[in-house]
N, C-alpha and C. Protein backbone atom coordinates (compact mmCIF):
# COMPACT_ATOMS: atom_id res chain seq x y z
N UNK A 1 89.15 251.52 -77.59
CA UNK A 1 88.32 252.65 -77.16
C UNK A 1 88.11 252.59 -75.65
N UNK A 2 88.32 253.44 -74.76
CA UNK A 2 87.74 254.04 -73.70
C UNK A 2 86.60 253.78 -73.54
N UNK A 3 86.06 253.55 -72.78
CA UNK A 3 84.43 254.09 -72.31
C UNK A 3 83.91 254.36 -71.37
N UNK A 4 83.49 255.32 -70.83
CA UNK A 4 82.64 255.81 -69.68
C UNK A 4 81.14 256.38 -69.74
N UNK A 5 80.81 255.60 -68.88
CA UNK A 5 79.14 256.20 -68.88
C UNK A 5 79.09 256.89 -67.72
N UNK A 6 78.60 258.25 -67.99
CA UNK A 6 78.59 259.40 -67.43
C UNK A 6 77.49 259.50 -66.90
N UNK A 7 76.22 258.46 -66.69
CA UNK A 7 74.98 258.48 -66.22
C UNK A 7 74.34 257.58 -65.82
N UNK A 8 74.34 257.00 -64.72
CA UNK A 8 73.86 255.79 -64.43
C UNK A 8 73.85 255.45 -63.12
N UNK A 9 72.39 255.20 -62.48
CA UNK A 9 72.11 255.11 -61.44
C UNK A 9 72.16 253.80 -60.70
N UNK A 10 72.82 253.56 -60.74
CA UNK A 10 73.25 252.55 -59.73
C UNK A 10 73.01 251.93 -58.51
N UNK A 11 73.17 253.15 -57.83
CA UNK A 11 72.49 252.84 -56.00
C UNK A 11 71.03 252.95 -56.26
N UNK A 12 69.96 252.48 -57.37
CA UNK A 12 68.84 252.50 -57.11
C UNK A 12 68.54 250.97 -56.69
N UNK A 13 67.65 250.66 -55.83
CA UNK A 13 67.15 249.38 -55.43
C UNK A 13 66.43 248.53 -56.26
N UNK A 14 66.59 248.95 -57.87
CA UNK A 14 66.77 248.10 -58.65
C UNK A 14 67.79 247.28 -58.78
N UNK A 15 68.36 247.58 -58.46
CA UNK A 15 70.19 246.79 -58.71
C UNK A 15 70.34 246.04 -57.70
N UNK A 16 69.64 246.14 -56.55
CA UNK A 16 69.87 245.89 -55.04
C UNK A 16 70.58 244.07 -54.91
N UNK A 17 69.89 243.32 -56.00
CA UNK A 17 69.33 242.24 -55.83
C UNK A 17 70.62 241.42 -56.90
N UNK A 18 71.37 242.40 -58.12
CA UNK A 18 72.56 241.87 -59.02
C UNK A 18 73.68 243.04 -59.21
N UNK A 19 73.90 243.87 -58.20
CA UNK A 19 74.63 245.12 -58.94
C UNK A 19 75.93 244.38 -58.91
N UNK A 20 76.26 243.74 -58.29
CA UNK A 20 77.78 243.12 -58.47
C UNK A 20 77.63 242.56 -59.61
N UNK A 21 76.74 241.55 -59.73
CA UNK A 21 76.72 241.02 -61.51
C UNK A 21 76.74 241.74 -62.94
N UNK A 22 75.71 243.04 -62.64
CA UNK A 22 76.19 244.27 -63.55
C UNK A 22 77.01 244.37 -63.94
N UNK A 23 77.97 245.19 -62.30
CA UNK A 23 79.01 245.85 -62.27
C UNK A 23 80.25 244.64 -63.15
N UNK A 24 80.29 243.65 -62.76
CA UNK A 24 81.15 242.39 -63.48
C UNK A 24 81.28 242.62 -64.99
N UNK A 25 79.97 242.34 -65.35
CA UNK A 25 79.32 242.44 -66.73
C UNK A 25 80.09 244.03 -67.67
N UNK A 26 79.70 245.16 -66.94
CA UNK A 26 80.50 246.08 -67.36
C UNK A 26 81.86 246.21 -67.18
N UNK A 27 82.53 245.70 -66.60
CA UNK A 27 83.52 246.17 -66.95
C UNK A 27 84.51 245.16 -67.77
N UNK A 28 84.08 243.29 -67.52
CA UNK A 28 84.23 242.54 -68.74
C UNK A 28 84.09 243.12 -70.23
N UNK A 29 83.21 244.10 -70.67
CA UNK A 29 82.56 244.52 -71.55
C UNK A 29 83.38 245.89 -71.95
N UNK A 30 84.56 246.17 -71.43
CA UNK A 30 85.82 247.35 -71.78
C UNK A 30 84.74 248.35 -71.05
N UNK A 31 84.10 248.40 -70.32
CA UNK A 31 83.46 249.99 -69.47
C UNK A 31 84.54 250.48 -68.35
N UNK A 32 85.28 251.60 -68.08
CA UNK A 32 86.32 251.59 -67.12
C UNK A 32 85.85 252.49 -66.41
N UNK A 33 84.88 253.28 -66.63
CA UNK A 33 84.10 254.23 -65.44
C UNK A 33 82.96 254.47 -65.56
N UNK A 34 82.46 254.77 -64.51
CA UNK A 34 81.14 255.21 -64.38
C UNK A 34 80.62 256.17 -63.28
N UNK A 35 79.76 257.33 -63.36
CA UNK A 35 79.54 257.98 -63.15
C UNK A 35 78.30 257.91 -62.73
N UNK A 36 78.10 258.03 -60.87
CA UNK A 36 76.43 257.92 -60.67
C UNK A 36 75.57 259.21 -60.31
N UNK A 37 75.31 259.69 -60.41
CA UNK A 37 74.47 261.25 -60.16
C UNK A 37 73.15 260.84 -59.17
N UNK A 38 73.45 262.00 -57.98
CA UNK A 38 72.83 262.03 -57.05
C UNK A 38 71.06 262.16 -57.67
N UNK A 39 70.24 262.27 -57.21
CA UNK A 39 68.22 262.64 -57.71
C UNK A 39 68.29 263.47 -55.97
N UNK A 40 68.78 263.19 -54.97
CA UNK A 40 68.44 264.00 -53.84
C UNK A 40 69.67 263.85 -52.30
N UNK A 41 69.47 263.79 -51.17
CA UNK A 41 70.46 263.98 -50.50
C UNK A 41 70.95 262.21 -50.35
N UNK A 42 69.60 261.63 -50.19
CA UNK A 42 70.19 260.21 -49.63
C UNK A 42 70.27 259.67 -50.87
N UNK A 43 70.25 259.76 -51.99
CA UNK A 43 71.14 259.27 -53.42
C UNK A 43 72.42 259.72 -53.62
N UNK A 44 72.33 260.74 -53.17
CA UNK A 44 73.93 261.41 -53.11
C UNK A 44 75.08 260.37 -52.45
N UNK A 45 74.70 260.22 -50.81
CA UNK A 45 75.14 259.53 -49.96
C UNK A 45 75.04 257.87 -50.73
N UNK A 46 74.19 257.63 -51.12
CA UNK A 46 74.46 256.03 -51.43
C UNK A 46 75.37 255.56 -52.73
N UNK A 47 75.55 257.03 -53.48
CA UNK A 47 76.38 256.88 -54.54
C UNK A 47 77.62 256.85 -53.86
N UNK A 48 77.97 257.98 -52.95
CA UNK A 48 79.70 257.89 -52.84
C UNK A 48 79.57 256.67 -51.83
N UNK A 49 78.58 255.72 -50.79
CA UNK A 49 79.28 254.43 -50.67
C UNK A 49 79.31 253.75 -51.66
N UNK A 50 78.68 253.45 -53.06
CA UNK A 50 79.30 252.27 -53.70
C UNK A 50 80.42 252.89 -54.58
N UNK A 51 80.77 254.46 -54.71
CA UNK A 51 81.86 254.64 -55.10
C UNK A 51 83.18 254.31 -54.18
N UNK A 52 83.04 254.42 -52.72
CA UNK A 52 84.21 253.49 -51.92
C UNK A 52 84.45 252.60 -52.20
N UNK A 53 83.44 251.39 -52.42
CA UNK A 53 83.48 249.99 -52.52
C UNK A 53 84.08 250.03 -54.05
N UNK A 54 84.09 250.67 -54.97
CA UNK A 54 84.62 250.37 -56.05
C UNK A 54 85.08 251.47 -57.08
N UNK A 55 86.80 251.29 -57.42
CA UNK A 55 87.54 252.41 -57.95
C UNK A 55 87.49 252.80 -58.65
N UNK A 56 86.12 252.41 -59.89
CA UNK A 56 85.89 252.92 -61.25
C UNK A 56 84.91 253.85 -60.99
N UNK A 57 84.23 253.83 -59.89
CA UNK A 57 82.66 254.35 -59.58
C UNK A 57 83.17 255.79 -59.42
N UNK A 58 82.16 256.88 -59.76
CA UNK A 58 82.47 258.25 -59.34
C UNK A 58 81.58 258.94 -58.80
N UNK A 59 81.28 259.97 -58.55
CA UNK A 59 79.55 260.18 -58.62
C UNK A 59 79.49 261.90 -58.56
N UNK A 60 78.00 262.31 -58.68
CA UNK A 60 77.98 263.58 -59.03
C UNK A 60 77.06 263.94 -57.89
N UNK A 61 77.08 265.01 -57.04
CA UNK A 61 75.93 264.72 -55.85
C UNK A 61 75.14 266.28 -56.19
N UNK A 62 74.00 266.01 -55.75
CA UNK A 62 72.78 267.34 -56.14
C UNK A 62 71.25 266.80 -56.26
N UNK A 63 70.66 268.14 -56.11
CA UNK A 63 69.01 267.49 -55.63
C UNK A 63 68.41 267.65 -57.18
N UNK A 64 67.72 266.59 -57.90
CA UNK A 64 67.11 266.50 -59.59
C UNK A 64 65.56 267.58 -58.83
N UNK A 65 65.39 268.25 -60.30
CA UNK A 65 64.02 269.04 -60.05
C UNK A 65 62.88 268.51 -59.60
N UNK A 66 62.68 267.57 -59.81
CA UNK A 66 61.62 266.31 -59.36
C UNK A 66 61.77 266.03 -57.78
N UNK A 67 62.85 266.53 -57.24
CA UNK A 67 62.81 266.41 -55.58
C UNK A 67 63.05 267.93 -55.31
N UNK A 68 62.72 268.95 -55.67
CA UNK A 68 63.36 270.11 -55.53
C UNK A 68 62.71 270.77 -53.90
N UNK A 69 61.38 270.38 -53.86
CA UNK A 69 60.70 270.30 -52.55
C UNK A 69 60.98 269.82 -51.66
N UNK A 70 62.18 268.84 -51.53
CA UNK A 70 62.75 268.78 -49.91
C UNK A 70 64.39 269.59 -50.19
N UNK A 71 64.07 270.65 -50.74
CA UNK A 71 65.39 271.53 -50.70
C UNK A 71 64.69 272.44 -49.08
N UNK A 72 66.08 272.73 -48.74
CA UNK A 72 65.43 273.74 -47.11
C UNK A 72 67.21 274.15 -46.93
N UNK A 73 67.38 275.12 -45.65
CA UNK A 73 68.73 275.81 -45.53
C UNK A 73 69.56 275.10 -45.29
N UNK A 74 69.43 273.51 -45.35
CA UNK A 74 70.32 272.89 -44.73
C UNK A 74 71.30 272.28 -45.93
N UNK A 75 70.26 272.31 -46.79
CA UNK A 75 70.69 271.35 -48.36
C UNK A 75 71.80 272.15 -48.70
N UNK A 76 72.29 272.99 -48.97
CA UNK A 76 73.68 273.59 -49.28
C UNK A 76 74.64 272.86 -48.40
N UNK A 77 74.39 273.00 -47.67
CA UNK A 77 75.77 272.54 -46.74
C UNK A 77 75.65 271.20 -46.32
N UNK A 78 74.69 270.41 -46.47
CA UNK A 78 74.73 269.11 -46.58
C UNK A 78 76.00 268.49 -48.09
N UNK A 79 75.24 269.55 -49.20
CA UNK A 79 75.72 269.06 -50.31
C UNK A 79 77.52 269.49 -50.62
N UNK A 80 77.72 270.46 -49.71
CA UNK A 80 79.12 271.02 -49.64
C UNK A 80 79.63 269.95 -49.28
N UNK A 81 79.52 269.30 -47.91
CA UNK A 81 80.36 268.39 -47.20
C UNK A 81 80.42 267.11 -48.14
N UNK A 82 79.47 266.91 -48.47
CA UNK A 82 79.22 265.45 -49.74
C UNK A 82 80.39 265.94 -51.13
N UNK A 83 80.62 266.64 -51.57
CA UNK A 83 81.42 267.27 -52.47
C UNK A 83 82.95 267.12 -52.39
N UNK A 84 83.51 267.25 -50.49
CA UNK A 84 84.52 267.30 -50.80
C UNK A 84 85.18 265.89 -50.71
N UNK A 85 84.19 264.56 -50.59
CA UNK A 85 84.73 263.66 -51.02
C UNK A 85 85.05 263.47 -52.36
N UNK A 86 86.67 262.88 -52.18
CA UNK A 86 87.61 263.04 -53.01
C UNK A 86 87.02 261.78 -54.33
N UNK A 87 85.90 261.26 -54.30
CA UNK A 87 85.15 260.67 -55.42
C UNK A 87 84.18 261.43 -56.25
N UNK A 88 83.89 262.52 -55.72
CA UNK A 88 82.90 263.25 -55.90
C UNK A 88 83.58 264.29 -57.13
N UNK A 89 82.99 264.27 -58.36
CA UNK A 89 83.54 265.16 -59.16
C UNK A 89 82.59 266.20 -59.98
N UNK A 90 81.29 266.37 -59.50
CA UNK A 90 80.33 266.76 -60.21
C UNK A 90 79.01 267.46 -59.55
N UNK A 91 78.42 268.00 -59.93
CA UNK A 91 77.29 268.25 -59.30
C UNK A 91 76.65 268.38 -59.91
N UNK A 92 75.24 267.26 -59.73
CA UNK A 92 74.46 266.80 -60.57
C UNK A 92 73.27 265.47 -59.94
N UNK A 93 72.64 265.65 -59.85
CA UNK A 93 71.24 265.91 -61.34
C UNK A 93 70.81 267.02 -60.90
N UNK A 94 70.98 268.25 -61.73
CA UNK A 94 70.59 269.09 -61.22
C UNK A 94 70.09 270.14 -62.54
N UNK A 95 68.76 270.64 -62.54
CA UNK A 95 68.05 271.59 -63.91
C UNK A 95 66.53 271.77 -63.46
N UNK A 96 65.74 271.54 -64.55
CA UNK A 96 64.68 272.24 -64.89
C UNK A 96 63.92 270.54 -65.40
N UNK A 97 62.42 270.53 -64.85
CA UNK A 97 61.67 268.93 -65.75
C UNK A 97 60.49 269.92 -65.38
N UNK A 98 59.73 270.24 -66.61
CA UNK A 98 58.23 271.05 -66.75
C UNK A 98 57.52 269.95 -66.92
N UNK A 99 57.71 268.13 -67.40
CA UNK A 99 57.25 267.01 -67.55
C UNK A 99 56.33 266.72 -66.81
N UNK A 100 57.05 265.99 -65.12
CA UNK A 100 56.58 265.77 -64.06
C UNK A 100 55.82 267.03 -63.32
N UNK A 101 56.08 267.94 -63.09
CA UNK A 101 55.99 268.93 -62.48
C UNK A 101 55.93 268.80 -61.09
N UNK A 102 56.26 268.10 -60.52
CA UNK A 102 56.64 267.47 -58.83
C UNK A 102 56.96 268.64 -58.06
N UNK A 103 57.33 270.23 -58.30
CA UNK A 103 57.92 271.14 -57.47
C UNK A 103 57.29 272.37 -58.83
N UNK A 104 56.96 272.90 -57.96
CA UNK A 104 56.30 274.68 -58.65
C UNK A 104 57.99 274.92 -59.69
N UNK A 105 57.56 275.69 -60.82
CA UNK A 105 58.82 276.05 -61.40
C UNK A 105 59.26 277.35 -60.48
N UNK A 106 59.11 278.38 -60.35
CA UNK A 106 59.76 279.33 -59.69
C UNK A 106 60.63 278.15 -58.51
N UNK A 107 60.14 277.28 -57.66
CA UNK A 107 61.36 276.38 -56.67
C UNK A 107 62.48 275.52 -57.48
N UNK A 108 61.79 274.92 -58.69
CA UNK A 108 62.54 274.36 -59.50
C UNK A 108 64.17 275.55 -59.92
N UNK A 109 63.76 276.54 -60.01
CA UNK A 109 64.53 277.69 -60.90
C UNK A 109 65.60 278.38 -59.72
N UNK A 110 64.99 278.31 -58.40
CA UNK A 110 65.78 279.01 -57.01
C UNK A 110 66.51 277.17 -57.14
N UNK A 111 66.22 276.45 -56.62
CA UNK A 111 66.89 275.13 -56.00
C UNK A 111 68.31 274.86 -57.62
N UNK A 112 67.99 274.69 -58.61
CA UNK A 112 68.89 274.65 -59.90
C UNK A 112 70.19 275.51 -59.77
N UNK A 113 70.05 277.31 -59.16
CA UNK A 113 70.36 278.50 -59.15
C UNK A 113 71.07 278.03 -57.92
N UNK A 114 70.78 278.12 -56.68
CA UNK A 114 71.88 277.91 -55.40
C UNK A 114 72.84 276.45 -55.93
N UNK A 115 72.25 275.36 -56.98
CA UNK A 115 73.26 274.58 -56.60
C UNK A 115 74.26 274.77 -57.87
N UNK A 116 74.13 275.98 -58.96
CA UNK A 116 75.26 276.18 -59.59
C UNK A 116 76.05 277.29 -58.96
N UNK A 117 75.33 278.00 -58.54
CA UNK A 117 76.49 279.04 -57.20
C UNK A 117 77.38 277.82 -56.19
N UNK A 118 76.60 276.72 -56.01
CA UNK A 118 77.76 275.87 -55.36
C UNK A 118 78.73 275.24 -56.28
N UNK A 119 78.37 274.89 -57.13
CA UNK A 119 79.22 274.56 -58.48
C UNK A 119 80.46 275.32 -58.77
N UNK A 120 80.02 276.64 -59.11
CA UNK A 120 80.81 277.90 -59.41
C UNK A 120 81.73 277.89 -58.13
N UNK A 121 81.28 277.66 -56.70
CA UNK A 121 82.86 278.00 -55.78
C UNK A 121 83.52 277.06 -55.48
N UNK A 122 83.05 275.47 -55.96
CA UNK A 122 83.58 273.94 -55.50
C UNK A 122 84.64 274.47 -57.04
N UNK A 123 84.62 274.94 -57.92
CA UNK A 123 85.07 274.47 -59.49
C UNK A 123 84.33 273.40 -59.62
N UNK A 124 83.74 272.79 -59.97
CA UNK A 124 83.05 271.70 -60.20
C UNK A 124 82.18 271.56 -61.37
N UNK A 125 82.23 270.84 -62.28
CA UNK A 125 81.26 270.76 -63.62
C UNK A 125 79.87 270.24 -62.70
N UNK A 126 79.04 270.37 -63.79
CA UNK A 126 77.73 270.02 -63.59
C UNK A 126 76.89 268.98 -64.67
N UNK A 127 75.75 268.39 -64.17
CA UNK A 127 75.16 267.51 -64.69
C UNK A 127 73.81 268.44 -64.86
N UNK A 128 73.11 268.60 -66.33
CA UNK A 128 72.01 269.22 -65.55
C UNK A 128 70.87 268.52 -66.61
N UNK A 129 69.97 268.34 -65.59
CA UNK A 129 68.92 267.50 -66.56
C UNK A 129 68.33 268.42 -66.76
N UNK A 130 67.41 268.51 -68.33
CA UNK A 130 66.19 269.11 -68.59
C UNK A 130 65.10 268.53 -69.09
N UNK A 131 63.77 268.57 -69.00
CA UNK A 131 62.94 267.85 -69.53
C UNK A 131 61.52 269.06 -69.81
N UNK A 132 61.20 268.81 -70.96
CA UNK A 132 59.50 269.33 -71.07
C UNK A 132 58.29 268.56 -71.06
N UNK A 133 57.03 269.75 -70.90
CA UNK A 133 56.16 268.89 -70.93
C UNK A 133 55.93 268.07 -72.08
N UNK A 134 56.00 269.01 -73.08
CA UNK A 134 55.62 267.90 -74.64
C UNK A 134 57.03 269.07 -75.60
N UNK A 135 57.04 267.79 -76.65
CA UNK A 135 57.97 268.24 -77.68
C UNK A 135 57.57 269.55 -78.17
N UNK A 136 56.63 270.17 -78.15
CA UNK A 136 56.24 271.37 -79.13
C UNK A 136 56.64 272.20 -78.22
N UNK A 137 56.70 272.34 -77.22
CA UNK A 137 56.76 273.27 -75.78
C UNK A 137 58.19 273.33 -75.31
N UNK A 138 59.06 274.52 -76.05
CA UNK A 138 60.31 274.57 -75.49
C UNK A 138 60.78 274.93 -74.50
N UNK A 139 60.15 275.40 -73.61
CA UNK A 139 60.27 276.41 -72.72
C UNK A 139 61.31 276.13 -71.68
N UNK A 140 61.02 274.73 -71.24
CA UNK A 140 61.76 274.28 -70.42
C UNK A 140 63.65 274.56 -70.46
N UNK A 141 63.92 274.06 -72.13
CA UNK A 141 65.33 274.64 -72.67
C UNK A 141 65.51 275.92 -72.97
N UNK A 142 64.54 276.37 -73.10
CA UNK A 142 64.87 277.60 -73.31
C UNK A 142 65.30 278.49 -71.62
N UNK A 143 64.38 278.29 -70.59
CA UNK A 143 64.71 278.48 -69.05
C UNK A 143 65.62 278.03 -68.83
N UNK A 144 66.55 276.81 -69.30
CA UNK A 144 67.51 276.46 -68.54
C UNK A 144 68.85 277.02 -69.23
N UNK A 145 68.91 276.84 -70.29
CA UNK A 145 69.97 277.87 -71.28
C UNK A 145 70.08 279.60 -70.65
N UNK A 146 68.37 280.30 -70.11
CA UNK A 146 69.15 281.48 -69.72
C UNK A 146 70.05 281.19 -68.23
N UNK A 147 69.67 280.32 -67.41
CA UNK A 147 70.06 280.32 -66.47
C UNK A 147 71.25 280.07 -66.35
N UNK A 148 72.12 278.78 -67.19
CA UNK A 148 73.15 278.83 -67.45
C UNK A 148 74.16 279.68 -68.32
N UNK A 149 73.74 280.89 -69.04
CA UNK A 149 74.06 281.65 -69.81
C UNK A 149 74.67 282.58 -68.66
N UNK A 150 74.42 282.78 -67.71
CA UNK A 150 74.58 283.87 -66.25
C UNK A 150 75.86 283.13 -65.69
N UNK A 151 75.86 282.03 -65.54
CA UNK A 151 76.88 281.55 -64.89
C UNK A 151 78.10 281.24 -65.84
N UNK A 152 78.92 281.21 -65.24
CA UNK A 152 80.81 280.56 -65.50
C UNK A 152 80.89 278.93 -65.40
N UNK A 153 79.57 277.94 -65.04
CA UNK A 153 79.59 276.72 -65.02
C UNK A 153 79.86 276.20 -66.35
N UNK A 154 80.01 274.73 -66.26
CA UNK A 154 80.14 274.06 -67.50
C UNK A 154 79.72 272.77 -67.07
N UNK A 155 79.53 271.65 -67.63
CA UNK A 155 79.64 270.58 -67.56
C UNK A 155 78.95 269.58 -68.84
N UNK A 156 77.17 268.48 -68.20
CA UNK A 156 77.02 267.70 -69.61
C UNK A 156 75.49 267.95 -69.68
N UNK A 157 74.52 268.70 -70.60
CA UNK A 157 73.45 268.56 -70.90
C UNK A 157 72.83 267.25 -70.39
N UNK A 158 72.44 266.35 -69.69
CA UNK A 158 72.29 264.90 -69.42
C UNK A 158 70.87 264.79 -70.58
N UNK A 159 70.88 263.27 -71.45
CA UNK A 159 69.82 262.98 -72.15
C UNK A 159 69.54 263.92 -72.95
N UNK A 160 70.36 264.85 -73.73
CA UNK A 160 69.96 266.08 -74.71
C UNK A 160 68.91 265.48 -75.69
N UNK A 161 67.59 266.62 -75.71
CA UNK A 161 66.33 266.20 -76.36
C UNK A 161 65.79 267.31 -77.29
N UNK A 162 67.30 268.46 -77.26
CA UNK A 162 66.65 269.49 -78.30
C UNK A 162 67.04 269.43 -79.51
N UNK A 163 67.01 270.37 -80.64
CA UNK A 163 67.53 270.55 -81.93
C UNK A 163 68.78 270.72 -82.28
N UNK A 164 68.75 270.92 -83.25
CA UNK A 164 70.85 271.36 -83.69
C UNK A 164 71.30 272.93 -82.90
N UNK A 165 70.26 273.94 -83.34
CA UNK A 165 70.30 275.10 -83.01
C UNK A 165 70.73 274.94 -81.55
N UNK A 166 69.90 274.01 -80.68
CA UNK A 166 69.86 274.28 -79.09
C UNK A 166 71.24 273.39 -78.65
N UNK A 167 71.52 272.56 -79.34
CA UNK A 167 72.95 272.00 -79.46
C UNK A 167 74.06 272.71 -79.51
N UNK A 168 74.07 273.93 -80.76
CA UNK A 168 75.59 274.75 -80.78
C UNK A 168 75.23 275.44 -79.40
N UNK A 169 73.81 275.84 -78.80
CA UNK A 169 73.98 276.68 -78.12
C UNK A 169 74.76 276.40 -76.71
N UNK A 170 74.17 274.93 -76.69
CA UNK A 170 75.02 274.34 -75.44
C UNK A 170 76.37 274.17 -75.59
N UNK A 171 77.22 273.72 -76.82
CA UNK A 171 78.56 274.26 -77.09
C UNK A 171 79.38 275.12 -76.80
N UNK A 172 78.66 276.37 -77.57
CA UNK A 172 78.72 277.44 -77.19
C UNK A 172 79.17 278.15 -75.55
N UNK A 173 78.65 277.57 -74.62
CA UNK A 173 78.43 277.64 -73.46
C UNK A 173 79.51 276.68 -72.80
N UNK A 174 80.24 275.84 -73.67
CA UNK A 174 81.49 275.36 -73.00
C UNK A 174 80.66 273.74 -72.85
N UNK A 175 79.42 273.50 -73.01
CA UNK A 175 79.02 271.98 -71.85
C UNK A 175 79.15 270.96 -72.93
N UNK A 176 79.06 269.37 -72.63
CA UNK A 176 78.73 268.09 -73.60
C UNK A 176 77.93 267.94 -73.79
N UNK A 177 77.29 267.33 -74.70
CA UNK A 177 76.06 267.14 -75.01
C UNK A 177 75.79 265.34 -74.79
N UNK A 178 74.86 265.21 -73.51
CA UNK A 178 74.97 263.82 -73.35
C UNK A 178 73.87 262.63 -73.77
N UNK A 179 74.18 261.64 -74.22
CA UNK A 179 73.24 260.80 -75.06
C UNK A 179 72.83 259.33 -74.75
N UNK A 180 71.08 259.50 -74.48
CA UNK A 180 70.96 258.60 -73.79
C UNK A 180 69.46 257.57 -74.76
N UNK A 181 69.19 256.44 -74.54
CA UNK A 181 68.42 255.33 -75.53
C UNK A 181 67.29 256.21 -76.23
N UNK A 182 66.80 257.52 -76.16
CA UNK A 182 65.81 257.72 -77.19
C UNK A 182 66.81 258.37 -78.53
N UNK A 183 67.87 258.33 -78.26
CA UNK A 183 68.39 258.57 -79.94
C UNK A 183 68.10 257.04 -80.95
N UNK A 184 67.55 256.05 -80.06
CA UNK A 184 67.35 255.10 -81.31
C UNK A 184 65.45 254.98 -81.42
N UNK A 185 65.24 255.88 -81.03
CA UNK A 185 63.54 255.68 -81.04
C UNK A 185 63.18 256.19 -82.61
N UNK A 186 62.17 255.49 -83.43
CA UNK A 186 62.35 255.36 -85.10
C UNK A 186 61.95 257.38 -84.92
N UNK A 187 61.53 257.58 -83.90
CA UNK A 187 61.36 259.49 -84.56
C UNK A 187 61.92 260.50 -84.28
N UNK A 188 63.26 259.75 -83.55
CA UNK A 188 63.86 260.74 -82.99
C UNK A 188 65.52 260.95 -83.77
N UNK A 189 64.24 261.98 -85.58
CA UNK A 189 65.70 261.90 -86.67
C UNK A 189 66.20 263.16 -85.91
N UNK A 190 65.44 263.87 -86.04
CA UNK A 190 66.17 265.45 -85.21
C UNK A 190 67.66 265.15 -84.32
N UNK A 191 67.22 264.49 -83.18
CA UNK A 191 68.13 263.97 -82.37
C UNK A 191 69.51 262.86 -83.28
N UNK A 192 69.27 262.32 -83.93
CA UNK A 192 70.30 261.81 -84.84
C UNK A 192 71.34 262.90 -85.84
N UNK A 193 69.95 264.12 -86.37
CA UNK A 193 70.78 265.08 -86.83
C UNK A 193 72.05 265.44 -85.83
N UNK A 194 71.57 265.68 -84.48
CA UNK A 194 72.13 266.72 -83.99
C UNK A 194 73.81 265.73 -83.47
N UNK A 195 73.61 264.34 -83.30
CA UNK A 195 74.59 263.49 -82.72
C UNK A 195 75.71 263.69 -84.01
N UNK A 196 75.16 263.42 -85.20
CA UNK A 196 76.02 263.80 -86.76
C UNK A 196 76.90 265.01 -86.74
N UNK A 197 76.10 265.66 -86.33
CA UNK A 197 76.73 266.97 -86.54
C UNK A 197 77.61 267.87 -84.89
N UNK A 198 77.14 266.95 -84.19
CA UNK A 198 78.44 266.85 -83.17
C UNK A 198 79.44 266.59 -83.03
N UNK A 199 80.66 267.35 -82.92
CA UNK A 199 82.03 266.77 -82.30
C UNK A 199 82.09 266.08 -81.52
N UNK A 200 82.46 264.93 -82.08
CA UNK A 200 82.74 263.36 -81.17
C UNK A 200 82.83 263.79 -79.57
N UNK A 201 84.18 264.69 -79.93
CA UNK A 201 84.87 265.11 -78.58
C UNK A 201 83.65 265.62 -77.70
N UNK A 202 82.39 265.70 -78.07
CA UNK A 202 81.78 266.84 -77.44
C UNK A 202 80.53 265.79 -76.69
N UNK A 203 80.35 264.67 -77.11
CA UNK A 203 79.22 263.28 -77.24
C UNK A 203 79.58 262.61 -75.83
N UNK A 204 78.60 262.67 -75.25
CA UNK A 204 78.82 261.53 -73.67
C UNK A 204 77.83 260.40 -73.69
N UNK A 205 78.40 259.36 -73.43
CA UNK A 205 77.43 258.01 -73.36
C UNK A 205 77.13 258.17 -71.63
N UNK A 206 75.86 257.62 -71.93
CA UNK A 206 74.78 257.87 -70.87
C UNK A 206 73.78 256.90 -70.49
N UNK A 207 73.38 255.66 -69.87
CA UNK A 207 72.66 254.63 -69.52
C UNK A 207 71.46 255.40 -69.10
N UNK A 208 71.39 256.20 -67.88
CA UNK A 208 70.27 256.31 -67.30
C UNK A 208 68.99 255.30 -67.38
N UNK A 209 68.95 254.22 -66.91
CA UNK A 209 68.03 253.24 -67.61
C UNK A 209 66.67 253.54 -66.79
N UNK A 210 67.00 254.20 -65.95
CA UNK A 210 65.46 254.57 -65.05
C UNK A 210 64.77 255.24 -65.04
């Protein structure tokens, strides 16, 4: 078997102190790629250096909703030039978190929106996180499904936390559905339904340990 983890932050200064030992560890362990996704501009940048330093590394660059407040006119074209390194295959972390609420949603919804219009003219898949405030409160998937419903993007749901229904819908829509440690939490059967009843082909392994 193959394996790639499609989510995993790496250049965080958690690692600072063993990432070579990690990095060892994984790929002893049959891991042959990995994929780091930007949270803002200088995560972006620290992903594609440890993707130089090493040929399995890839990375996805884009500002996560949780930093959506240091978006300004420059962030497009910062994130253009970061893109056309030839490691760069993605654009991502990039959606909707009603959780934290770190950035007003109307900025959350403009900052998400310019960086799949950059998506859409790079060709470039996307990473897009979503998060709500509480399980009963869909809203958050439900906002980010219309938004991607408008566009021609595709890419991987990151950490999918909805139902079966909100599953075909992301199908539907061309994206993966990506899967990260609360599918083993004892209450999260819903989320087990929905991995069952997924096409393998369609399932991304996902660390995000942070």
């Amino acid at each position: 078997m193959n394996l790639t983890d499609t989510h995993c932050h790496l250049d965080f200064r958690d690692y600072q102190n063993d990432r070579d030992a990690v990095l060892t560890r994984a790929w002893e362990a049959g891991l042959e790629r990995i994929l780091i996704p930007g949270i803002d501009l200088q995560t972006s940048q620290a992903a594609i250096e440890l993707a130089d330093k090493y040929p399995q590394i890839f990375v996805a660059v884009g500002i996560h909703p949780n930093s959506a407040t240091v978006w300004d006119v420059k962030s497009v074209e910062f994130l253009n030039e970061m893109a056309a390194h030839p490691k760069v295959v993605a654009i991502g972390e990039i959606g909707l978190d009603y959780y934290r609420r770190r950035a007003p949603k109307p900025l959350q919804r403009k900052v998400f929106q310019e960086q799949l219009n950059l998506a859409s003219q790079l060709n470039l898949p996307i990473v897009v996180h979503t998060r709500n405030a509480s399980p009963d409160d869909r809203s958050c998937i439900a906002d980010t499904f219309e938004i991607l419903a408008e566009s021609q993007v595709t890419g991987v749901l990151h950490s999918f936390s909805g139902n079966l229904i909100e599953a075909e819908q992301c199908l539907d829509l061309g994206f993966y559905i990506g899967i990260t440690g609360p599918v083993t939490y004892k209450k999260a059967v819903e989320l087990r339904q929905v991995v069952a009843a997924v096409p393998l082909g369609k399932l991304l392994v996902e660390i995000d340990l942070l």
